[in-house]
PDB file of N, CA and C in Angstrom:
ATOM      1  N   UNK A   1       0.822  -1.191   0.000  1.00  0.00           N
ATOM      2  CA  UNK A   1       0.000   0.000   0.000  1.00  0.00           C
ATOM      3  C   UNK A   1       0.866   1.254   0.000  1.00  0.00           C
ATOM      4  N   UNK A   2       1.509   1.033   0.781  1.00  0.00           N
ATOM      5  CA  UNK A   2       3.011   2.634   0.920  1.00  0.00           C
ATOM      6  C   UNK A   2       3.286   2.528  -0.385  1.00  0.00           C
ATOM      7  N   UNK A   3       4.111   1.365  -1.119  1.00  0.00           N
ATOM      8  CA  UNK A   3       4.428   1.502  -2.639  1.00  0.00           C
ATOM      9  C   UNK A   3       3.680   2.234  -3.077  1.00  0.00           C
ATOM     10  N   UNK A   4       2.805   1.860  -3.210  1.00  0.00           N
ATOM     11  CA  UNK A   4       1.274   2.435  -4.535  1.00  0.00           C
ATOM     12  C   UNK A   4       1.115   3.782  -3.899  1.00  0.00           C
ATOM     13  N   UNK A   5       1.127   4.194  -3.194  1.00  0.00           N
ATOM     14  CA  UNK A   5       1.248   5.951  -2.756  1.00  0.00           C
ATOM     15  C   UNK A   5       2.166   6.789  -3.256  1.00  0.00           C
ATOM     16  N   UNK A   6       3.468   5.996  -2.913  1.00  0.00           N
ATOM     17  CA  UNK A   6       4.547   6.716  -3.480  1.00  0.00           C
ATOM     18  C   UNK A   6       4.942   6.837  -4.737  1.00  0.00           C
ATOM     19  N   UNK A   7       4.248   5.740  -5.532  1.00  0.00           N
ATOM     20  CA  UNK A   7       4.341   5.676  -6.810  1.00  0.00           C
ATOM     21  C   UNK A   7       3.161   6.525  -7.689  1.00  0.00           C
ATOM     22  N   UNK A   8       2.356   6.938  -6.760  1.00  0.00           N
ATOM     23  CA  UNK A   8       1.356   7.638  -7.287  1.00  0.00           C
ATOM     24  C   UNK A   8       1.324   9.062  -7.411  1.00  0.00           C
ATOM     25  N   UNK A   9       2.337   9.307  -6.193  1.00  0.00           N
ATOM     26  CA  UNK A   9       2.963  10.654  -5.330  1.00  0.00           C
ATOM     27  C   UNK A   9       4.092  10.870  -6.529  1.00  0.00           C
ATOM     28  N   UNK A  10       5.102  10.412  -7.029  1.00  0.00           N
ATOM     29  CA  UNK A  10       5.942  10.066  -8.218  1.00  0.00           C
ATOM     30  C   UNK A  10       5.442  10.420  -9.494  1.00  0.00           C
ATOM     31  N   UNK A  11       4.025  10.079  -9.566  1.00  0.00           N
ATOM     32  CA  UNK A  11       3.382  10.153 -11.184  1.00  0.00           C
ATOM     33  C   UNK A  11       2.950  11.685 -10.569  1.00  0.00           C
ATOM     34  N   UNK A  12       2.001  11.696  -9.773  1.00  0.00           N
ATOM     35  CA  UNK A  12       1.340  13.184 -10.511  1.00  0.00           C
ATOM     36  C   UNK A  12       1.895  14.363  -9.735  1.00  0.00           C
ATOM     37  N   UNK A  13       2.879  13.918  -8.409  1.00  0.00           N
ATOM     38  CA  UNK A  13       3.570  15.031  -7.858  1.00  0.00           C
ATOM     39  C   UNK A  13       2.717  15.740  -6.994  1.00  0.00           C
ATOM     40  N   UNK A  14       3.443  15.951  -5.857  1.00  0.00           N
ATOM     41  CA  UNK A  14       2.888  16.844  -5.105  1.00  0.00           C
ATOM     42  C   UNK A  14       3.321  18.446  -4.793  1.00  0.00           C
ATOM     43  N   UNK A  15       2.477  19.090  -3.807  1.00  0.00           N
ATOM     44  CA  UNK A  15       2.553  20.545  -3.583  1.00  0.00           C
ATOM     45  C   UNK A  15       1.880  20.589  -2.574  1.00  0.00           C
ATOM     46  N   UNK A  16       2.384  21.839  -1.832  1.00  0.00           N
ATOM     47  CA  UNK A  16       1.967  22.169  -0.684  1.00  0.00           C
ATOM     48  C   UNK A  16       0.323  21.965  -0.235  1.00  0.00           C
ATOM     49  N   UNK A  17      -0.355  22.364  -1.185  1.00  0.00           N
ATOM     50  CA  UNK A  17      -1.482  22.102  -0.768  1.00  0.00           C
ATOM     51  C   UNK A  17      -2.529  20.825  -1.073  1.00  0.00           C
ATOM     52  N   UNK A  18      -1.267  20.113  -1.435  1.00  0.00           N
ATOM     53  CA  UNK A  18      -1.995  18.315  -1.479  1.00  0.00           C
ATOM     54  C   UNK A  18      -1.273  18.273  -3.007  1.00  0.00           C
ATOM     55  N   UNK A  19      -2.170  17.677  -4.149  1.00  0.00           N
ATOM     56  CA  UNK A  19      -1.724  17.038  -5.270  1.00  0.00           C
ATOM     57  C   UNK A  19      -1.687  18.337  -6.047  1.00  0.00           C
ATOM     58  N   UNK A  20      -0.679  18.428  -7.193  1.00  0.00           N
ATOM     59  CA  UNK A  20      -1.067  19.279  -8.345  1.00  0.00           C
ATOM     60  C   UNK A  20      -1.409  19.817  -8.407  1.00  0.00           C
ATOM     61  N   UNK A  21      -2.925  19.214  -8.452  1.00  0.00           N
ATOM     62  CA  UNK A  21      -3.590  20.188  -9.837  1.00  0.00           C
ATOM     63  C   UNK A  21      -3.912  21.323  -8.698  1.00  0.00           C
ATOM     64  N   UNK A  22      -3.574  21.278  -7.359  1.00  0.00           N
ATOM     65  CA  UNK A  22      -4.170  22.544  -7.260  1.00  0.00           C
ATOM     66  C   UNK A  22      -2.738  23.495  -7.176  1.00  0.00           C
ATOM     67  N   UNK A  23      -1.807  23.302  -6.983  1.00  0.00           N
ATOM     68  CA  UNK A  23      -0.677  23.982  -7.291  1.00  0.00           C
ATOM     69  C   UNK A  23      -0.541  24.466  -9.333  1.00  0.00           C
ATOM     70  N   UNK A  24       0.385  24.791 -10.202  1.00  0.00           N
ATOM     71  CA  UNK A  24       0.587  25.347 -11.238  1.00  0.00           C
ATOM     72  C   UNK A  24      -0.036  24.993 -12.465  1.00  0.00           C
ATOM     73  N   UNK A  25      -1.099  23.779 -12.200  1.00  0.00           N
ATOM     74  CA  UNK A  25      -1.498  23.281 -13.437  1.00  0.00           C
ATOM     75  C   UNK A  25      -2.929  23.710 -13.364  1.00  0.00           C
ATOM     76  N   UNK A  26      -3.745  24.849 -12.514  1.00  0.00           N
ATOM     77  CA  UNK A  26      -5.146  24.785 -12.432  1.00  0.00           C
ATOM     78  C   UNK A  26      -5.085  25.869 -13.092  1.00  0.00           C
ATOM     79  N   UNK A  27      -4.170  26.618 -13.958  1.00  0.00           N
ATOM     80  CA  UNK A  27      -4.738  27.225 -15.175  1.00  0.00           C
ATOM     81  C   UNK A  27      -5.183  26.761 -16.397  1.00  0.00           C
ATOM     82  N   UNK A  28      -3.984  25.335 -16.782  1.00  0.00           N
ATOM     83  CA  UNK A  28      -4.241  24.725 -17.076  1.00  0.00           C
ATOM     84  C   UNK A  28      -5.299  23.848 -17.613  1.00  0.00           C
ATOM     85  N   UNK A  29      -6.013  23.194 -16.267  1.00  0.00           N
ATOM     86  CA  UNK A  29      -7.204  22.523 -16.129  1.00  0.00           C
ATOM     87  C   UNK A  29      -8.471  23.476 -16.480  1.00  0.00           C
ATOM     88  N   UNK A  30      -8.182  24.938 -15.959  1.00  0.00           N
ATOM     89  CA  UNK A  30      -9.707  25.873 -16.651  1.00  0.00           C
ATOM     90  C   UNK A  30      -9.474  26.185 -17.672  1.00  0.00           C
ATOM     91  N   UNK A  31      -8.190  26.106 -18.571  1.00  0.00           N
ATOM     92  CA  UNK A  31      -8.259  26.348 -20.009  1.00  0.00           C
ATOM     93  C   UNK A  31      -8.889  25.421 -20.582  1.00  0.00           C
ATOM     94  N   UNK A  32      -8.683  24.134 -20.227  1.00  0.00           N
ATOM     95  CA  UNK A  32      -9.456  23.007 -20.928  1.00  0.00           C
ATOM     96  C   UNK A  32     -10.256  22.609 -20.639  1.00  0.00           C
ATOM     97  N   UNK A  33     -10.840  22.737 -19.470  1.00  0.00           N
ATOM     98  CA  UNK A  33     -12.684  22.718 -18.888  1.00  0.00           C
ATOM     99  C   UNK A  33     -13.399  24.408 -19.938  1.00  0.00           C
ATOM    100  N   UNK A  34     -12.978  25.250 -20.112  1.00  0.00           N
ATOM    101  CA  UNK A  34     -13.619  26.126 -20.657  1.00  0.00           C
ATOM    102  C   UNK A  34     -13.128  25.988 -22.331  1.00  0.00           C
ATOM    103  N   UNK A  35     -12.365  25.391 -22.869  1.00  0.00           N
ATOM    104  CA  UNK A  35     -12.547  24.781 -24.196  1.00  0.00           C
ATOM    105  C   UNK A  35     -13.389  23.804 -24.724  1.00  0.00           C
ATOM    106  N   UNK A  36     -13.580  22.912 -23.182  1.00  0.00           N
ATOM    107  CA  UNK A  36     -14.315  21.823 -23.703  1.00  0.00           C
ATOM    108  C   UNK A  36     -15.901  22.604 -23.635  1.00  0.00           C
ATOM    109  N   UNK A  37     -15.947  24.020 -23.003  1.00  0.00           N
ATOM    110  CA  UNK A  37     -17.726  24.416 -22.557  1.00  0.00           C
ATOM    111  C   UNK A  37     -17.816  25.322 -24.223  1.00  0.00           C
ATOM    112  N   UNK A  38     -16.504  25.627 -25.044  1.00  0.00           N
ATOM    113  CA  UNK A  38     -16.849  26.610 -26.037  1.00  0.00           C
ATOM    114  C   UNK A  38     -17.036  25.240 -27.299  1.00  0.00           C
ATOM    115  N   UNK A  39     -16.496  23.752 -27.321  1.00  0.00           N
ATOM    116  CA  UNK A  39     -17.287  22.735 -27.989  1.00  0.00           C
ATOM    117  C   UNK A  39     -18.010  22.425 -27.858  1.00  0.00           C
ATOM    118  N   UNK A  40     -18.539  22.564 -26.598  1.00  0.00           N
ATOM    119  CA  UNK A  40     -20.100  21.231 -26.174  1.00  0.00           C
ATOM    120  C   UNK A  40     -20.981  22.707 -26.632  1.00  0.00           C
ATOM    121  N   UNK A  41     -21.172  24.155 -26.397  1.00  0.00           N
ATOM    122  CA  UNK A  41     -21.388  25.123 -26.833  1.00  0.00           C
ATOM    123  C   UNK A  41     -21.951  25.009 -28.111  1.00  0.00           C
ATOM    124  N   UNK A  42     -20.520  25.160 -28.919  1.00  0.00           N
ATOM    125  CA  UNK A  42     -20.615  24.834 -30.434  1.00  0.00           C
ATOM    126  C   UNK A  42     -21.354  23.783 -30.845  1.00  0.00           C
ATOM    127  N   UNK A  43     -21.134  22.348 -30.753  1.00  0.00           N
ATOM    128  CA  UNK A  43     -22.233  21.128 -30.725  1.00  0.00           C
ATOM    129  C   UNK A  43     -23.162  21.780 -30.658  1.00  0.00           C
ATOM    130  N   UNK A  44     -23.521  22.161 -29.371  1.00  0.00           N
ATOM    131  CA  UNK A  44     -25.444  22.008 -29.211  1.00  0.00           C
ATOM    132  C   UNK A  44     -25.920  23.423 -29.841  1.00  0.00           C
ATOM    133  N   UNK A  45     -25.204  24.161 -30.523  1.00  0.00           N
ATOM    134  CA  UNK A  45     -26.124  25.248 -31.471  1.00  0.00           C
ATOM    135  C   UNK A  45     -25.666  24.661 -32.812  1.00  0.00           C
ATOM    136  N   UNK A  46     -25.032  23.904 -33.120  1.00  0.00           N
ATOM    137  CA  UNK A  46     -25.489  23.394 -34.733  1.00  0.00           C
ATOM    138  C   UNK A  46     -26.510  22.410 -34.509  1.00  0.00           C
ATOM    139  N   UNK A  47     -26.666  21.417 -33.440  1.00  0.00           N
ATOM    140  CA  UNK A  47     -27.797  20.624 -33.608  1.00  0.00           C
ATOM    141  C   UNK A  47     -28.951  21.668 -33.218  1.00  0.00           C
ATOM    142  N   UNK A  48     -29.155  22.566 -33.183  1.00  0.00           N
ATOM    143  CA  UNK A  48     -30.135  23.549 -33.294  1.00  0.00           C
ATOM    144  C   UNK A  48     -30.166  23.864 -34.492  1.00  0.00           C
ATOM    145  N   UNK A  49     -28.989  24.663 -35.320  1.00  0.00           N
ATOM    146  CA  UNK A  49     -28.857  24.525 -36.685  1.00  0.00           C
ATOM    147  C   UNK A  49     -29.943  23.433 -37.242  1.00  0.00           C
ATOM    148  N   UNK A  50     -29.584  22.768 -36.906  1.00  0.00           N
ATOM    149  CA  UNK A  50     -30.197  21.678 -37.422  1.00  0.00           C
ATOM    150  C   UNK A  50     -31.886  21.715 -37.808  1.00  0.00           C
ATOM    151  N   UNK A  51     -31.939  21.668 -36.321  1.00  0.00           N
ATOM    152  CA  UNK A  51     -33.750  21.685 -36.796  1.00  0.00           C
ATOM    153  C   UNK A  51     -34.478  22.766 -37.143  1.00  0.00           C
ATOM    154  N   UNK A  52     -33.278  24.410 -36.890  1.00  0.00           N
ATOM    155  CA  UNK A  52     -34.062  25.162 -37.557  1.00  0.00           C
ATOM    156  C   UNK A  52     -34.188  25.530 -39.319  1.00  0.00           C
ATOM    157  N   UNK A  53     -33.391  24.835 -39.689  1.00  0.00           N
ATOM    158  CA  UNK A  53     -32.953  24.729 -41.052  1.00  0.00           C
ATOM    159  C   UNK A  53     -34.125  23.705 -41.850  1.00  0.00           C
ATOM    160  N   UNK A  54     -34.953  23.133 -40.893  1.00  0.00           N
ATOM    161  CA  UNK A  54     -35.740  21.915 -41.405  1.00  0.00           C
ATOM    162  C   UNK A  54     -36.868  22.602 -40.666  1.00  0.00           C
ATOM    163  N   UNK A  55     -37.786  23.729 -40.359  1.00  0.00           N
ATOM    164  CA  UNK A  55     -38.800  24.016 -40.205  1.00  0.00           C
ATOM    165  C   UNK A  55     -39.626  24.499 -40.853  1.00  0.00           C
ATOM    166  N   UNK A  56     -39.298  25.107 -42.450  1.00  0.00           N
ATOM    167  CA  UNK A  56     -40.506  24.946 -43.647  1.00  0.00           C
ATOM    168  C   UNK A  56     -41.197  23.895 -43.494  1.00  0.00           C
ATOM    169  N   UNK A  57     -40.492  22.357 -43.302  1.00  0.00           N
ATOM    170  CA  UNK A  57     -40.962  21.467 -43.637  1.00  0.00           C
ATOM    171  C   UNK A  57     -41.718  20.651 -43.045  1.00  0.00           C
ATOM    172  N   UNK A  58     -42.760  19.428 -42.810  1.00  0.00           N
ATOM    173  CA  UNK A  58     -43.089  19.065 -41.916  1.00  0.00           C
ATOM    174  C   UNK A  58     -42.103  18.439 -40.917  1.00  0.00           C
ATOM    175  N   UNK A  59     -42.352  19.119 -39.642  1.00  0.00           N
ATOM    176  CA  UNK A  59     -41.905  17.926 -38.334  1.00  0.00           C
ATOM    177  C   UNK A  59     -42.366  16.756 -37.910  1.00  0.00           C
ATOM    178  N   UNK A  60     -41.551  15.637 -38.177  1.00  0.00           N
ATOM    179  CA  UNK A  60     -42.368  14.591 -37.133  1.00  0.00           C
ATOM    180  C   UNK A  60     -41.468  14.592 -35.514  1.00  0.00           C
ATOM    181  N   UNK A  61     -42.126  14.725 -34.791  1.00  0.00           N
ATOM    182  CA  UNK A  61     -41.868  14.395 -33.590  1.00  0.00           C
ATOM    183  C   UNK A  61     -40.504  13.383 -33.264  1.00  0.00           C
ATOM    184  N   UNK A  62     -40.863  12.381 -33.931  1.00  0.00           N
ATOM    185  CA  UNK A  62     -39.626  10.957 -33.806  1.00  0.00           C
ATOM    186  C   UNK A  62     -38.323  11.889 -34.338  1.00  0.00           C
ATOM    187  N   UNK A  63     -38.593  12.244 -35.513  1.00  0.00           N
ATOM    188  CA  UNK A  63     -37.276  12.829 -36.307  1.00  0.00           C
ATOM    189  C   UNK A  63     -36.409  13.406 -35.588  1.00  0.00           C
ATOM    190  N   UNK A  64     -36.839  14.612 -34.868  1.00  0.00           N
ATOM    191  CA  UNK A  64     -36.047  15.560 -34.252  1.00  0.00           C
ATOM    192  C   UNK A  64     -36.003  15.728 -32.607  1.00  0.00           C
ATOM    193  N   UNK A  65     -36.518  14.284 -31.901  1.00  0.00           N
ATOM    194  CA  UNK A  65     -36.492  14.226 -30.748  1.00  0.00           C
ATOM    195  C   UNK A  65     -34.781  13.747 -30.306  1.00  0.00           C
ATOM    196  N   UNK A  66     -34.286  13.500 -31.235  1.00  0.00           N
ATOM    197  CA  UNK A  66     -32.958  13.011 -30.542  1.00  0.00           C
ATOM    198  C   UNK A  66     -32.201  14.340 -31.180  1.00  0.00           C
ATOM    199  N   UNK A  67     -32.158  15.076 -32.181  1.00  0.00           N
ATOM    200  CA  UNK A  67     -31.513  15.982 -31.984  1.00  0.00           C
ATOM    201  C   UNK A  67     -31.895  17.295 -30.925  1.00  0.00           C
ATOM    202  N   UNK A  68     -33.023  17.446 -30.729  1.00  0.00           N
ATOM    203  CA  UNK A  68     -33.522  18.185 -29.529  1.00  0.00           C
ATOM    204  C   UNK A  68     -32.555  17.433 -28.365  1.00  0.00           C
ATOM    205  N   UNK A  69     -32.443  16.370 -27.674  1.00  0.00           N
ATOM    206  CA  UNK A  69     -31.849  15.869 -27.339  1.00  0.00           C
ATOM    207  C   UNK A  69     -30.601  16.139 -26.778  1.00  0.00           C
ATOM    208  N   UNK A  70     -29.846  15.803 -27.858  1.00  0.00           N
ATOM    209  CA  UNK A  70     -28.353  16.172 -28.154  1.00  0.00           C
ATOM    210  C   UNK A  70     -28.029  17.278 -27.824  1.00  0.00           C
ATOM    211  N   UNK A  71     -28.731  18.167 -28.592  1.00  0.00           N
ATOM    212  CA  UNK A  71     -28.512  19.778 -28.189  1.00  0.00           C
ATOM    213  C   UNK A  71     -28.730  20.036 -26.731  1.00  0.00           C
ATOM    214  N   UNK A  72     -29.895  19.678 -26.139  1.00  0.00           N
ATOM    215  CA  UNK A  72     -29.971  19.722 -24.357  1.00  0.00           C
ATOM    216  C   UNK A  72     -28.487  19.621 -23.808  1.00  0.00           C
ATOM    217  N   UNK A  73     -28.068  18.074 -24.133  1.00  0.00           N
ATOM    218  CA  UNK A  73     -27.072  17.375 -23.314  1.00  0.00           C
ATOM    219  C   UNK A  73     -25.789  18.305 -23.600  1.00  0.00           C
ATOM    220  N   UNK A  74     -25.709  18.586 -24.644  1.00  0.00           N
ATOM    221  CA  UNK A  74     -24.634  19.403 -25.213  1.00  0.00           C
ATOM    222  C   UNK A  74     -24.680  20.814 -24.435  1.00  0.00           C
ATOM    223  N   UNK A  75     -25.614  21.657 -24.346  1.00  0.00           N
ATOM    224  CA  UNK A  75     -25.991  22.629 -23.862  1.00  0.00           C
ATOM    225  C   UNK A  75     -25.196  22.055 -22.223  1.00  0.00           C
ATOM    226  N   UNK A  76     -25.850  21.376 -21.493  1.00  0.00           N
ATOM    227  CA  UNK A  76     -25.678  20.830 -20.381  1.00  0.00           C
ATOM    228  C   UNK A  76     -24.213  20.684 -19.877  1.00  0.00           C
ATOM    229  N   UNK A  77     -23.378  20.126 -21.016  1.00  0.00           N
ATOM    230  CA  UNK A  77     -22.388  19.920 -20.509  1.00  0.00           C
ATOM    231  C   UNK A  77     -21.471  21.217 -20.578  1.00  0.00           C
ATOM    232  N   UNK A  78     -21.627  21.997 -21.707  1.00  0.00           N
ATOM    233  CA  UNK A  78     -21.023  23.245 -21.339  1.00  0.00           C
ATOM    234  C   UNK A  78     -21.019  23.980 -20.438  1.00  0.00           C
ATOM    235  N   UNK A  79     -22.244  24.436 -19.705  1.00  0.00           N
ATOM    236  CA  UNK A  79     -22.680  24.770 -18.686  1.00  0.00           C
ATOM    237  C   UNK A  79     -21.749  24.162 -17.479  1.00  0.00           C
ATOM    238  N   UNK A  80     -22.099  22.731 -17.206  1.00  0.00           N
ATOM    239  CA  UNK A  80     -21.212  21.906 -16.206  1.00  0.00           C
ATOM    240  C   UNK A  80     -19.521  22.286 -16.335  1.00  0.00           C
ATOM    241  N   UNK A  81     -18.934  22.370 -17.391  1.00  0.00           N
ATOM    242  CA  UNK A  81     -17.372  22.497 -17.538  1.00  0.00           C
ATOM    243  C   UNK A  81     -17.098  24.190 -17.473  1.00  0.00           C
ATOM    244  N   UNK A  82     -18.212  24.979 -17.945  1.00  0.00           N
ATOM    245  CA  UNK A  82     -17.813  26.463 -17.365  1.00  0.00           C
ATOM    246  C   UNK A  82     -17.883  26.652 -15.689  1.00  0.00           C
ATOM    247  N   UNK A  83     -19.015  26.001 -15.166  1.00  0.00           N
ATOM    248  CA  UNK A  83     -18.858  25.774 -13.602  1.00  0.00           C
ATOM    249  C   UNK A  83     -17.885  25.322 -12.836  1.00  0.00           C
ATOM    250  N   UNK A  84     -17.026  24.096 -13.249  1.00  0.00           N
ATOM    251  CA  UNK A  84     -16.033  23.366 -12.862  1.00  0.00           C
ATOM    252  C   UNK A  84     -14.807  24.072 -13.299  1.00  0.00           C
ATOM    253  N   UNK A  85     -14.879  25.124 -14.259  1.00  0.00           N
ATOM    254  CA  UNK A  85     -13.318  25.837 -14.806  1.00  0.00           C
ATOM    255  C   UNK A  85     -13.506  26.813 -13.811  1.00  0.00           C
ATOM    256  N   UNK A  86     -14.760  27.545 -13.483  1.00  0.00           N
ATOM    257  CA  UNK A  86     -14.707  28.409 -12.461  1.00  0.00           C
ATOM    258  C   UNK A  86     -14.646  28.411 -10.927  1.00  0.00           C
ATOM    259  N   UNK A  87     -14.354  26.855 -10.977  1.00  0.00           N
ATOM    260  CA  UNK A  87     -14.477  26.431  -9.484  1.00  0.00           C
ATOM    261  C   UNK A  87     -13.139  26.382  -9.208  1.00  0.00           C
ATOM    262  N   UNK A  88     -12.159  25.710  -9.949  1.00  0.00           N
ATOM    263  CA  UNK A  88     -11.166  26.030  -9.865  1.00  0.00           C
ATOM    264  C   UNK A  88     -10.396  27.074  -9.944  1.00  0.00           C
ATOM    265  N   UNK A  89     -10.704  27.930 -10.718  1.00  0.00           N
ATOM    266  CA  UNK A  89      -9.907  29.436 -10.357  1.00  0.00           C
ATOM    267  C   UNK A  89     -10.650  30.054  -9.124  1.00  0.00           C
ATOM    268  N   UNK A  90     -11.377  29.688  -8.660  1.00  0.00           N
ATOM    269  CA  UNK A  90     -11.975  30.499  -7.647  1.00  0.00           C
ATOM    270  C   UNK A  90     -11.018  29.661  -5.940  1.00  0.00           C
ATOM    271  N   UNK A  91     -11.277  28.201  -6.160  1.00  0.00           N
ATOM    272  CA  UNK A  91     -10.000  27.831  -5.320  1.00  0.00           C
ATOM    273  C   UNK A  91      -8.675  28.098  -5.562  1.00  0.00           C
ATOM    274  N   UNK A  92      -8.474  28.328  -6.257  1.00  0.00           N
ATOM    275  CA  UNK A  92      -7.093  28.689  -6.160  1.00  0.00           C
ATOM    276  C   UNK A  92      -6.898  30.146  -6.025  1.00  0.00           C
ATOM    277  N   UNK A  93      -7.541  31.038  -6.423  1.00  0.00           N
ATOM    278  CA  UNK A  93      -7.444  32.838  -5.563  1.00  0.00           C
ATOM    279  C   UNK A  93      -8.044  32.615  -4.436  1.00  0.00           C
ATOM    280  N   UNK A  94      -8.697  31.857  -3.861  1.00  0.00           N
ATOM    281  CA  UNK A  94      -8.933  31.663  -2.397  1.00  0.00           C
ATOM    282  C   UNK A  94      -8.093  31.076  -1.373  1.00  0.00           C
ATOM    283  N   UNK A  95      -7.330  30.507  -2.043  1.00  0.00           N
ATOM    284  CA  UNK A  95      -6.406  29.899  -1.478  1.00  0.00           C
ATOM    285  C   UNK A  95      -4.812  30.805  -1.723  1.00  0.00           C
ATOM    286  N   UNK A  96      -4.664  31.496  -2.666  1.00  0.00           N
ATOM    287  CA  UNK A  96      -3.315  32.366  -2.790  1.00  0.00           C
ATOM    288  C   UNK A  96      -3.942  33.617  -1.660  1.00  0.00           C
ATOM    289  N   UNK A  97      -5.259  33.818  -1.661  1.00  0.00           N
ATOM    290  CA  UNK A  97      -5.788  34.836  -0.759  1.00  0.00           C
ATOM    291  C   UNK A  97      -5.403  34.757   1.211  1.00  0.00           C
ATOM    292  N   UNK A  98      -5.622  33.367   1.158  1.00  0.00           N
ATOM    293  CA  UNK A  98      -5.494  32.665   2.367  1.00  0.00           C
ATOM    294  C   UNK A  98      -4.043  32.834   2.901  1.00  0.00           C
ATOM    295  N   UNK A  99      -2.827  32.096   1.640  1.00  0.00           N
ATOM    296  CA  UNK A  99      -1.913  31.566   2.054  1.00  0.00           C
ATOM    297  C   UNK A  99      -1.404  33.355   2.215  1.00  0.00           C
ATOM    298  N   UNK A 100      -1.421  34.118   1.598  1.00  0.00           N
ATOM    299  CA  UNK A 100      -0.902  35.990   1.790  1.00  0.00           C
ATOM    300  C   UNK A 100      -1.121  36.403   2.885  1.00  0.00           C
ATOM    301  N   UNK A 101      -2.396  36.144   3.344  1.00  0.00           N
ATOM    302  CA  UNK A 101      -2.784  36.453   5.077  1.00  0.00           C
ATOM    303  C   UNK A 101      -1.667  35.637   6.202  1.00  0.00           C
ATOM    304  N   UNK A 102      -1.900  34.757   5.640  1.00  0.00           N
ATOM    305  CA  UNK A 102      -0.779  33.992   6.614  1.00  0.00           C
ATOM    306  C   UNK A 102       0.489  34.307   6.834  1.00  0.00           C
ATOM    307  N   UNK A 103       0.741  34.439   6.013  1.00  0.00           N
ATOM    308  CA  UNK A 103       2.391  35.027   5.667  1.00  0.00           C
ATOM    309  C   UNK A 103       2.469  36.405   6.306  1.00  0.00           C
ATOM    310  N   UNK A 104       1.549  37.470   6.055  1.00  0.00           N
ATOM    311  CA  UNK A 104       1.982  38.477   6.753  1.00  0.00           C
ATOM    312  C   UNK A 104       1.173  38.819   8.334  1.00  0.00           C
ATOM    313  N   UNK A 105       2.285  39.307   8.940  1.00  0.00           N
ATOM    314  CA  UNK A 105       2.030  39.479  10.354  1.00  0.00           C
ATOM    315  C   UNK A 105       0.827  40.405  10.479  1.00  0.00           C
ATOM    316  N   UNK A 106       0.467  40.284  11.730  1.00  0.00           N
ATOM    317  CA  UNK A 106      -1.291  41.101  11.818  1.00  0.00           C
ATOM    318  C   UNK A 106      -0.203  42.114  12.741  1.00  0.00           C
TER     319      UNK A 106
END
């Protein structure tokens, strides 16, 4: 069990305030949680594209229930990865906020 810690401690490295990612790589991590919210973004307004490009015509219900769909989930997940990119920059200025107080004398 110690092995597998230290070898784990080895792979992703540590920092003062536990693993990584919350030390130099959580700019990192919100660049690519907020890339992945400007694709899932992109996705779910072309599958909108989609069905508004096909509304001269008749709708059937079946047709465009899974791209309605898609677009939700898509919508959804952008949403979720702009939350999670902002959760992390918000811990980490809360925490450079924290560790500054500490450091200087009252």
């Amino acid at each position: 069990m110690g092995q597998q810690v230290a070898m784990v401690s080895k792979i992703v490295g540590k920092h003062k305030y536990g693993l990584c990612i919350w030390g130099d790589n959580v700019q990192k991590v919100t660049a690519i949680c907020y890339f992945f919210t400007l694709l899932f973004y992109g996705m779910g307004y072309f599958k909108t594209l989609v069905i508004r490009t096909t509304v001269p015509e008749h709708i059937t219900t079946y047709d465009y229930t899974i791209s309605i769909s898609m677009a939700t989930v898509y919508f959804v997940l952008a949403i979720l990865f702009a939350v999670i990119g902002s959760l992390f920059l918000y811990v980490k200025s809360n925490r450079e906020m924290t560790s500054d107080r500490r450091e200087k004398p009252s």
